[in-house]
C-alpha atoms as a PDB file:
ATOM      1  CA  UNK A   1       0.000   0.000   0.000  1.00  0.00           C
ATOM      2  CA  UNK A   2       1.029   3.573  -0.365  1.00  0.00           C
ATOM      3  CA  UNK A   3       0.060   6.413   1.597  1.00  0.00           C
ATOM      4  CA  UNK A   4      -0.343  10.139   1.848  1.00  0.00           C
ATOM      5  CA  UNK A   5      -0.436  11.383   5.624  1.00  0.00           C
ATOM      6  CA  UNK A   6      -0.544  14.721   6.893  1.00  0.00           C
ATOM      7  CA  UNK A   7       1.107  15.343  10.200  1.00  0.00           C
ATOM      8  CA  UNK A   8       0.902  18.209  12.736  1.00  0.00           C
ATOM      9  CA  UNK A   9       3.532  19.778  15.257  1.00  0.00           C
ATOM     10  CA  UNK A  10       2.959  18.998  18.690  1.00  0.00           C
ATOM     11  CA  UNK A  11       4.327  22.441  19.665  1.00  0.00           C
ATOM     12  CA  UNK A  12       3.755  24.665  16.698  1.00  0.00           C
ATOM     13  CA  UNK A  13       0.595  22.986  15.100  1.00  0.00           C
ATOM     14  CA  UNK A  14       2.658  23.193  11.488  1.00  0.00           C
ATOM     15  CA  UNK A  15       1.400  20.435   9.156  1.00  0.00           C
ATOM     16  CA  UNK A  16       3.437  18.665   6.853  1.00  0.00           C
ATOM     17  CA  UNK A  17       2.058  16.657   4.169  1.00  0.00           C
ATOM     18  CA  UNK A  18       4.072  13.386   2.837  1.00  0.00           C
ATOM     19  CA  UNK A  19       4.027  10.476   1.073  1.00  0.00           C
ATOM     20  CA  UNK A  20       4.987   7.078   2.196  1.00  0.00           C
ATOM     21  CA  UNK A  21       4.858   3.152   1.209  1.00  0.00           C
ATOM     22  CA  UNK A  22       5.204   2.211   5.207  1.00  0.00           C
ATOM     23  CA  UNK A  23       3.306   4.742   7.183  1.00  0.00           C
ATOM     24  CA  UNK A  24       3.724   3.621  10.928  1.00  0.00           C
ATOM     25  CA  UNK A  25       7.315   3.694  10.112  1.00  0.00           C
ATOM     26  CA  UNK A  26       7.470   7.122   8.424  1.00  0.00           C
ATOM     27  CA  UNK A  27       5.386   8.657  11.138  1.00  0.00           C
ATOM     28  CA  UNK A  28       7.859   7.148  13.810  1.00  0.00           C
ATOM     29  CA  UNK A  29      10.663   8.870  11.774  1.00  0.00           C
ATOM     30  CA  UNK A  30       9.221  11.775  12.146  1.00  0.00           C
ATOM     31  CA  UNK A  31       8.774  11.689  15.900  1.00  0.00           C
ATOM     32  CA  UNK A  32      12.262  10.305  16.377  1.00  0.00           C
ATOM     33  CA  UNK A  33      13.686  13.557  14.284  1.00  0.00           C
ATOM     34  CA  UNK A  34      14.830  11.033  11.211  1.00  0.00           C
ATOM     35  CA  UNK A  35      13.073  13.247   8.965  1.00  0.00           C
ATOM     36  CA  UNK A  36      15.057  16.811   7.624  1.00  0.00           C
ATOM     37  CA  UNK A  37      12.186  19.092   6.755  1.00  0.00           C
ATOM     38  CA  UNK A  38      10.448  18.135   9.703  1.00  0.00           C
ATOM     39  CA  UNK A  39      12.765  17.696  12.483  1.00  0.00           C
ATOM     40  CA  UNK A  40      12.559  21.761  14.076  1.00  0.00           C
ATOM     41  CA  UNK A  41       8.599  20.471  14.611  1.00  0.00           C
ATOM     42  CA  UNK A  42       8.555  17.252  16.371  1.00  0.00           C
ATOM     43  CA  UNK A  43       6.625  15.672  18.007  1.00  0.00           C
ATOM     44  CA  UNK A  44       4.137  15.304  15.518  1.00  0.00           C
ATOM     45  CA  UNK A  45       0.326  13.854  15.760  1.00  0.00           C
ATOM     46  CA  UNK A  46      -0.744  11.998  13.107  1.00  0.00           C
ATOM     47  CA  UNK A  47      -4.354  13.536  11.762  1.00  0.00           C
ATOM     48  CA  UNK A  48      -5.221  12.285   8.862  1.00  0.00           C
ATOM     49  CA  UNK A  49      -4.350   9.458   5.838  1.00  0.00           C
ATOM     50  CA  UNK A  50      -5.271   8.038   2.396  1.00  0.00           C
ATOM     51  CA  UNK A  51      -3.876   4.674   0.888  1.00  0.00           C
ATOM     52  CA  UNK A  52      -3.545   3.658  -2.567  1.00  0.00           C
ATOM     53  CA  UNK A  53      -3.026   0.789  -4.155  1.00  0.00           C
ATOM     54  CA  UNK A  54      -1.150   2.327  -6.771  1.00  0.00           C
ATOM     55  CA  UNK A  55       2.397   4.891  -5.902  1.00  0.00           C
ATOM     56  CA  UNK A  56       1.080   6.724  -9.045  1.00  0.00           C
ATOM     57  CA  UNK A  57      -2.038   7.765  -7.491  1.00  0.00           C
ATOM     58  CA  UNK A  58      -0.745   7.989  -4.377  1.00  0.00           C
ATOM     59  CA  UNK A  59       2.227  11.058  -5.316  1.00  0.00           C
ATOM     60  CA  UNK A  60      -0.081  12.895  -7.715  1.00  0.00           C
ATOM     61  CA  UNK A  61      -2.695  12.798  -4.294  1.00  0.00           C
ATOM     62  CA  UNK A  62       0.090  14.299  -2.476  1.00  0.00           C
ATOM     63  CA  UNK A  63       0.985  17.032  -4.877  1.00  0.00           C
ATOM     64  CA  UNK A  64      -2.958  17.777  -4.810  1.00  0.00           C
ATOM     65  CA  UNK A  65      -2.869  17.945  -1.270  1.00  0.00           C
ATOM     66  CA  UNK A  66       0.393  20.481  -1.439  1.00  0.00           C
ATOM     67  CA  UNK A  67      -1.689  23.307  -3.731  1.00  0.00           C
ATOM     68  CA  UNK A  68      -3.858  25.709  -2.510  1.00  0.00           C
ATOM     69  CA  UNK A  69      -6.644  24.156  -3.423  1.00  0.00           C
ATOM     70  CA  UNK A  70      -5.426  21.049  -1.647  1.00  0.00           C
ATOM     71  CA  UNK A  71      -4.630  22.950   1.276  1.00  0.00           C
ATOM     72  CA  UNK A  72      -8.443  24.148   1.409  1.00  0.00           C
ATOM     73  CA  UNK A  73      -9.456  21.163   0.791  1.00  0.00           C
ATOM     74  CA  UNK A  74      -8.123  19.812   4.279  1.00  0.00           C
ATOM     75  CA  UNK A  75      -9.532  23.000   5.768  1.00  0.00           C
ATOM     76  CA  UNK A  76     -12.606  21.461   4.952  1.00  0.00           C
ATOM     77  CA  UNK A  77     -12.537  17.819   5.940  1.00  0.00           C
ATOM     78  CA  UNK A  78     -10.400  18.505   9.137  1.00  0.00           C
ATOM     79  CA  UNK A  79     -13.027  21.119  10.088  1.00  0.00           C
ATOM     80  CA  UNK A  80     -14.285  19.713  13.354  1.00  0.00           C
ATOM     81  CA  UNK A  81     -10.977  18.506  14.041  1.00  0.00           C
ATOM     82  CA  UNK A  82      -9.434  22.019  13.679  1.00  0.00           C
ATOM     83  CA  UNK A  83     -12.335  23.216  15.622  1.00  0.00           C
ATOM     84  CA  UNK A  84     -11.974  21.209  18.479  1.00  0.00           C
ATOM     85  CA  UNK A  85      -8.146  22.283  19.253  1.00  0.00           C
ATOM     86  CA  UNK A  86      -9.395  25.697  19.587  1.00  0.00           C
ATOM     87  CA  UNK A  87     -10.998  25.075  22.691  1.00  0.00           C
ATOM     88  CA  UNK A  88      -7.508  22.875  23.754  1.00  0.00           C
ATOM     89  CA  UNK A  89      -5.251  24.960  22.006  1.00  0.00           C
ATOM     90  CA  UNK A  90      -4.123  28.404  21.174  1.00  0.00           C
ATOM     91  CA  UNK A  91      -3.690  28.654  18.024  1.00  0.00           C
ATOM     92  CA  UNK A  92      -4.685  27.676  14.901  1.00  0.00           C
ATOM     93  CA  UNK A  93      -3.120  25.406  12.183  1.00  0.00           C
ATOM     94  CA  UNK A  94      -0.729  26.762   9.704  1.00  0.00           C
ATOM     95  CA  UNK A  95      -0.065  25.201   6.337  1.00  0.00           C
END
């Protein structure tokens, strides 16, 4: 299977959006500070995942997810997700 996975800082509430053919590995990367572009975040939480069948599908899903219109996108299914750290947290995500 192949993935695409969007992960948020712990601290900063940055997400990061990736692609992966072993998520619970990638995802432990992360944490562990493995991982280049995300290693100034960690920890991370893990909030949301598709898998493909096919890498193909899977990379052009993540490059989707990377535009603007991707970006909105996850605005809008995270919504009550998003919602529901306001009342935890301070701040709001940032893409």
């Amino acid at each position: 299977m192949h993935y695409v996975y969007a992960i948020q800082g712990k601290k900063n509430k940055k997400i990061y959006i990736g692609y992966t053919n072993d998520l619970r590995k990638r995802f432990k990367m992360h944490n562990l500070g493995k991982v280049f572009s995300t290693q100034p975040y960690k920890p991370f939480d893990l909030i949301y995942y598709e898998a493909y069948r096919n890498k193909n599908d899977a990379v052009e899903r993540e490059k989707f997810l990377k535009s603007g219109w991707g970006k909105n996108y996850m605005k809008r299914i995270l919504k009550h997700y998003f919602a529901a750290q306001k009342f935890g947290r301070a701040s709001p995500p940032k893409f």
